[in-house]
C-alpha atoms as a PDB file:
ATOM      1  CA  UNK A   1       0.000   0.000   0.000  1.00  0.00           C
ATOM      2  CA  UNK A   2       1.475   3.536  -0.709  1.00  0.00           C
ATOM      3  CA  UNK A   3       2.013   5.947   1.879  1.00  0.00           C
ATOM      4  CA  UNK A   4      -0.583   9.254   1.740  1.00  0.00           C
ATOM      5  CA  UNK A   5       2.904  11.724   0.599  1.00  0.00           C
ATOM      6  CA  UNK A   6       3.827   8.804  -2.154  1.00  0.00           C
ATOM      7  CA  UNK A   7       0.398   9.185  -3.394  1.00  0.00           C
ATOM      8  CA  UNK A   8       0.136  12.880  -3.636  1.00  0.00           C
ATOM      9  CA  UNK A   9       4.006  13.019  -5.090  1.00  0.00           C
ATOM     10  CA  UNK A  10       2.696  10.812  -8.063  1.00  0.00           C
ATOM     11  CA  UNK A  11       0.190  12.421  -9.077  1.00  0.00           C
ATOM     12  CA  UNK A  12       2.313  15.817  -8.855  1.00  0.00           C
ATOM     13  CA  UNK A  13       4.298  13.844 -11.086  1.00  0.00           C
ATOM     14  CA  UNK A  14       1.593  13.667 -13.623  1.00  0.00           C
ATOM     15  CA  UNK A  15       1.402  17.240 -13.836  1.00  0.00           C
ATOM     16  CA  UNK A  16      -1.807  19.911 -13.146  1.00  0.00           C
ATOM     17  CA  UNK A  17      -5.074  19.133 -15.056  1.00  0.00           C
ATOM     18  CA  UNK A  18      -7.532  21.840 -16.058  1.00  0.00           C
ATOM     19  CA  UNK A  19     -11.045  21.736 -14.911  1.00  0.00           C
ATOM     20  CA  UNK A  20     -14.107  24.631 -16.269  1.00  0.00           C
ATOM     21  CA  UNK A  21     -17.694  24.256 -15.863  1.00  0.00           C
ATOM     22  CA  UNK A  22     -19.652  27.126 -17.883  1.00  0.00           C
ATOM     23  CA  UNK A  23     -23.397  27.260 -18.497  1.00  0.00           C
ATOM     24  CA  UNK A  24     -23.858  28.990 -21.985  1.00  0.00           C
ATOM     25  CA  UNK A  25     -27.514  30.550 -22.399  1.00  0.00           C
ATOM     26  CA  UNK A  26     -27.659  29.195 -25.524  1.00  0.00           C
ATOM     27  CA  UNK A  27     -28.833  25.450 -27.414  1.00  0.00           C
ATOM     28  CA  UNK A  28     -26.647  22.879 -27.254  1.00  0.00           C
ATOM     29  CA  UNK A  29     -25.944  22.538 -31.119  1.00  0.00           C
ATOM     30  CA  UNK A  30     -24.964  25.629 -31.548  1.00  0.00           C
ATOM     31  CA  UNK A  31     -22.359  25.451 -28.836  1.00  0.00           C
ATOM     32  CA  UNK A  32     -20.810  22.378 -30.537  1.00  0.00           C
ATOM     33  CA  UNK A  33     -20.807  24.239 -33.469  1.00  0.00           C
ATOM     34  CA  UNK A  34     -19.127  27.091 -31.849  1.00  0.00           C
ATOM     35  CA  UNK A  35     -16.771  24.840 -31.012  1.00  0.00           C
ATOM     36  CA  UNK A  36     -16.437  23.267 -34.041  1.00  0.00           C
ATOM     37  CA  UNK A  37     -16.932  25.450 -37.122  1.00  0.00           C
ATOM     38  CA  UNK A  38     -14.537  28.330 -38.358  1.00  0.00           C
ATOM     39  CA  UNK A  39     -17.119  30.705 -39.295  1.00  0.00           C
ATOM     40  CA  UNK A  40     -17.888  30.896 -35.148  1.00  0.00           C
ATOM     41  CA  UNK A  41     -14.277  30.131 -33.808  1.00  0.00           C
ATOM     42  CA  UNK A  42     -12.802  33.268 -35.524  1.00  0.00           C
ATOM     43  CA  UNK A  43     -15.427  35.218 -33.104  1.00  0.00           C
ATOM     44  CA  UNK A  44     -14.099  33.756 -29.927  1.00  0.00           C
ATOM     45  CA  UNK A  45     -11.086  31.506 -29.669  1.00  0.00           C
ATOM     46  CA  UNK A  46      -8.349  32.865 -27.555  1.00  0.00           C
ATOM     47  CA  UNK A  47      -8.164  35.413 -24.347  1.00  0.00           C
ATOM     48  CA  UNK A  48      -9.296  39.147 -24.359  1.00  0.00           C
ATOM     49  CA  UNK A  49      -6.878  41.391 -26.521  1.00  0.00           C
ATOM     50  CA  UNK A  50      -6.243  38.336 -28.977  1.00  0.00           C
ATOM     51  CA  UNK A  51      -7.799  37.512 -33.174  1.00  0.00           C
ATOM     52  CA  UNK A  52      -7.285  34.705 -34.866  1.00  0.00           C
ATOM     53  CA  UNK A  53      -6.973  35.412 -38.030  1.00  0.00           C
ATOM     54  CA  UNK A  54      -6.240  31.583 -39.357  1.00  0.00           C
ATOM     55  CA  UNK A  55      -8.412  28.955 -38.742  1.00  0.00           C
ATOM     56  CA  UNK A  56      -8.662  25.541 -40.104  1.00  0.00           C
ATOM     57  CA  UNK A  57     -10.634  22.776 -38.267  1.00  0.00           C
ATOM     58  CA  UNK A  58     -11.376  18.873 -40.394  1.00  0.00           C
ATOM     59  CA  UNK A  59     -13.929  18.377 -37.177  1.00  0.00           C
ATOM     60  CA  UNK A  60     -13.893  14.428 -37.449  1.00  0.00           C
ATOM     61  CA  UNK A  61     -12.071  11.162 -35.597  1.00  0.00           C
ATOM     62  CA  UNK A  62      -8.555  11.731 -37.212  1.00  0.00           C
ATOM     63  CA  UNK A  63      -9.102  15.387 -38.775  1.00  0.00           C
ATOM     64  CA  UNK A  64      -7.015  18.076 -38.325  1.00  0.00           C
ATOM     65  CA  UNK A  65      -6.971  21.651 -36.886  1.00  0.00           C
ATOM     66  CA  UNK A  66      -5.006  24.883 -36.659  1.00  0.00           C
ATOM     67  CA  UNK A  67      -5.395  28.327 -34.950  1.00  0.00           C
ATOM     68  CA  UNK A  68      -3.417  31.244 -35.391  1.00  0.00           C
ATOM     69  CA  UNK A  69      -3.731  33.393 -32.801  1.00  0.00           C
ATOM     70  CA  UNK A  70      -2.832  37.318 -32.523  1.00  0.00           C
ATOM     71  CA  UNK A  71      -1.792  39.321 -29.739  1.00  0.00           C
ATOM     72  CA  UNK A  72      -2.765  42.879 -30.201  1.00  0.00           C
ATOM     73  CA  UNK A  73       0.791  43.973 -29.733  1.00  0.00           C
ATOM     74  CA  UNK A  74       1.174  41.426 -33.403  1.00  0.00           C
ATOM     75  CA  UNK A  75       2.684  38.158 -31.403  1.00  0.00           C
ATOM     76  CA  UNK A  76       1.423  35.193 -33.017  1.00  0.00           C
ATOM     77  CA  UNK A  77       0.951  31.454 -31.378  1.00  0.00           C
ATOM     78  CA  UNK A  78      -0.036  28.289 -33.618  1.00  0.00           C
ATOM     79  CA  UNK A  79      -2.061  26.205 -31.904  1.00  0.00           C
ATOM     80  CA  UNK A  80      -2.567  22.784 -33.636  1.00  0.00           C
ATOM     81  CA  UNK A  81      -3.713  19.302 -33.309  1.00  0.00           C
ATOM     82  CA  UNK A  82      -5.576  16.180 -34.388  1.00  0.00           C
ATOM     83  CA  UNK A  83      -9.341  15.414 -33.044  1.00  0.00           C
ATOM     84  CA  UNK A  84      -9.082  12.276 -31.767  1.00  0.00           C
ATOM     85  CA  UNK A  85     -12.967  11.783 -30.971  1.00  0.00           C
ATOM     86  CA  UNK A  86     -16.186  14.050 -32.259  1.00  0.00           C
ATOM     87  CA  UNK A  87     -19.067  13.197 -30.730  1.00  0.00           C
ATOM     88  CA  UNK A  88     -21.966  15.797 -32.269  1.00  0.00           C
ATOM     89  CA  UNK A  89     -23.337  17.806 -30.341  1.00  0.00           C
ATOM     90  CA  UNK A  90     -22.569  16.305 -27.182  1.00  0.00           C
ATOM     91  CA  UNK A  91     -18.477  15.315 -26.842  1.00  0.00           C
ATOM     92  CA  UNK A  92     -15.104  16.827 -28.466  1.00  0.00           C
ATOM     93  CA  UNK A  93     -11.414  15.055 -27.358  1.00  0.00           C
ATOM     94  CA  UNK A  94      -8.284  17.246 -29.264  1.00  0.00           C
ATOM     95  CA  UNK A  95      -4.636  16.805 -28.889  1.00  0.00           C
ATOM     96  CA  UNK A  96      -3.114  20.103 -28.447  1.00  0.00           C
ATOM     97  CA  UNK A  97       0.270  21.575 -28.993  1.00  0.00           C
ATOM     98  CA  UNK A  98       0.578  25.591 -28.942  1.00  0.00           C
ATOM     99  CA  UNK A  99       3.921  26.949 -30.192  1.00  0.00           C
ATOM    100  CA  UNK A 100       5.353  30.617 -31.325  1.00  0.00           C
ATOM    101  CA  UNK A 101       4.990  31.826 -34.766  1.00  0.00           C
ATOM    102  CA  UNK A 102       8.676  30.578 -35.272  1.00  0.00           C
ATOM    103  CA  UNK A 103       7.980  26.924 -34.431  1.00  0.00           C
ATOM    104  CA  UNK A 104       9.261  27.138 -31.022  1.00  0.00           C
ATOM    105  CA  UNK A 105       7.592  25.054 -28.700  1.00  0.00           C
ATOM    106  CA  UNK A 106       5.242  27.325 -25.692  1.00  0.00           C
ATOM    107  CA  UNK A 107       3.095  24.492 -24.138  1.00  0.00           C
ATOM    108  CA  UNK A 108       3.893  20.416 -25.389  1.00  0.00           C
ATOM    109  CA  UNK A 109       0.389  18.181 -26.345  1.00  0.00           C
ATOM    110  CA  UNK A 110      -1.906  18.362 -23.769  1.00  0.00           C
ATOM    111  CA  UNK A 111      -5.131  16.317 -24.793  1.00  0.00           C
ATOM    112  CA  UNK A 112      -8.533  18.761 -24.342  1.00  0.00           C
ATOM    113  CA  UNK A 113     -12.112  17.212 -23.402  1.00  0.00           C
ATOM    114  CA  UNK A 114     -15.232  19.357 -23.841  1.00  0.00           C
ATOM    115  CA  UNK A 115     -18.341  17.971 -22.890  1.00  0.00           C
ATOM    116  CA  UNK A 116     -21.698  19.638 -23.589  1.00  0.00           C
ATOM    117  CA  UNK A 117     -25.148  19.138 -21.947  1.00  0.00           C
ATOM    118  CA  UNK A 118     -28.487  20.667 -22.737  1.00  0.00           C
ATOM    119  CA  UNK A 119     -30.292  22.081 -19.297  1.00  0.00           C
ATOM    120  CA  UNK A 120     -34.087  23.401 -19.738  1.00  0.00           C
ATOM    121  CA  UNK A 121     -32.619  25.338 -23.419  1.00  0.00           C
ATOM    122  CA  UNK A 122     -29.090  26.231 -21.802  1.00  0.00           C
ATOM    123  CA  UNK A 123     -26.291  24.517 -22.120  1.00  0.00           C
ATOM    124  CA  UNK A 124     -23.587  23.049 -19.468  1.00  0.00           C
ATOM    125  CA  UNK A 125     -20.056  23.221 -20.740  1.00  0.00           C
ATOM    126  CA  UNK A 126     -17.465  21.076 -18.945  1.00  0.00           C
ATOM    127  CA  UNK A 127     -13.897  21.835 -20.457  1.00  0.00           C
ATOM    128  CA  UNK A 128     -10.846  19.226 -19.436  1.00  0.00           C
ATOM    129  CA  UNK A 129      -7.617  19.995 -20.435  1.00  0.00           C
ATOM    130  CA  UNK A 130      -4.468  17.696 -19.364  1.00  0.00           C
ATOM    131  CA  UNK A 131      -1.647  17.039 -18.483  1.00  0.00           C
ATOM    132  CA  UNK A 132       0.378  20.545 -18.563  1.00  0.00           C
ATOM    133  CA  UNK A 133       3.911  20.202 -18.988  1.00  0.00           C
ATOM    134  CA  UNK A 134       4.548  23.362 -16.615  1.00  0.00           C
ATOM    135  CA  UNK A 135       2.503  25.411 -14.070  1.00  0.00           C
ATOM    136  CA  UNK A 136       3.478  28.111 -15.990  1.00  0.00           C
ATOM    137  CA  UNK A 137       1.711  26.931 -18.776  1.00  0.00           C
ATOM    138  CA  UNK A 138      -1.483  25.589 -15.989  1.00  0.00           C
ATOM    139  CA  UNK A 139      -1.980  28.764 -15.451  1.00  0.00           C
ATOM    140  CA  UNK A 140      -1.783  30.564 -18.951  1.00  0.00           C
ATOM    141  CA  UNK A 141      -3.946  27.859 -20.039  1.00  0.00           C
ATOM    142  CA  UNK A 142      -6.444  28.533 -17.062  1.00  0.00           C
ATOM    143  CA  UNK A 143      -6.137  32.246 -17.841  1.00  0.00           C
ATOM    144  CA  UNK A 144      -6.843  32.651 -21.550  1.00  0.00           C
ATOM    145  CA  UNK A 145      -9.394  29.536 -21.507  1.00  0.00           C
ATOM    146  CA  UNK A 146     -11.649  31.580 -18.751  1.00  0.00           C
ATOM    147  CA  UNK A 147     -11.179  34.492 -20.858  1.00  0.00           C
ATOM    148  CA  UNK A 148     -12.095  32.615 -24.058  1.00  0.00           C
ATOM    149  CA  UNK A 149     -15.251  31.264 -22.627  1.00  0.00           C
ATOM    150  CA  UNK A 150     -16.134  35.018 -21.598  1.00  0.00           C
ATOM    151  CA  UNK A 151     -15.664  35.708 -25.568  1.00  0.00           C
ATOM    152  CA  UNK A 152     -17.809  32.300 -26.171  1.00  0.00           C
ATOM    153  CA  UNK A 153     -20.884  33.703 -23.917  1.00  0.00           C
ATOM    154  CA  UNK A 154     -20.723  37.313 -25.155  1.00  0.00           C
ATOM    155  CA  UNK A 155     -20.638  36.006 -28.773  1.00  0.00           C
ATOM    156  CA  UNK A 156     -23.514  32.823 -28.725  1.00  0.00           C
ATOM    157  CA  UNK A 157     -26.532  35.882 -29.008  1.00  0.00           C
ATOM    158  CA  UNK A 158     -25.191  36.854 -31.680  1.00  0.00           C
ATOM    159  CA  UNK A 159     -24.389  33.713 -33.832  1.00  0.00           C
END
């Protein structure tokens, strides 16, 4: 039997996991598709002050994606990946790598889990996003990703 600190030290090990809950006053489908379709992403992917002004998503099992995302001082992050499940409307799993402009590596594959359910017309959003690499990176991740889903619920009205 492991001891209690042997326990916690392995799963330290693992590194931190990312957990959001957001209800979105809007239907389910068109929160997948927010999720899911360029013509919505460009609206809201990425913290406050950021564009992305490339965006390519194959939203199957095995399909591709990249984001380009834009600072509004002109710094530019890739973030790309392969969608490893796509479960309409209800369930999307992506790998996820985000790296500089350049190539150079900011935060290695972290695998991303959004769940979706409908509530009386609303919509429960449960984003999972694991394992980070660095806290650093934890908590730029938790940052822009609570910023992001700001962007989602000011944006879902309007879709």
């Amino acid at each position: 039997m492991n001891k209690p600190n042997e326990d916690t030290q392995a799963a330290a090990a693992k590194g931190p996991e990312l957990l959001i809950t957001r209800v979105f006053d809007a239907p389910r489908t068109l929160v997948f598709q927010a999720w899911t379709e360029p013509r919505h992403l460009v609206h809201w992917w990425g913290p406050r002050g950021y564009s992305t002004p490339a965006c390519e998503m194959d939203a199957r099992a095995g399909g591709a994606y990249h984001f380009r995302m834009r600072a509004s001082d002109g710094r530019e992050v890739d973030w790309q990946g392969v969608c490893r499940e796509i479960v309409p409307p209800e369930r999307l799993v992506w790998s996820c790598t985000v790296r500089e402009a350049t190539g150079n590596l900011i935060s290695a594959e972290t695998i991303l889990t959004v769940t979706l359910e409908e509530q009386a017309g609303k919509t429960k959003m449960t984003l999972h996003q694991a394992v980070f690499n660095t806290i650093a990176n934890y908590e730029a991740h938790q940052s822009g990703w609570n910023e992001a889903m700001s962007r989602l619920a000011e944006y879902l009205p309007n879709a």
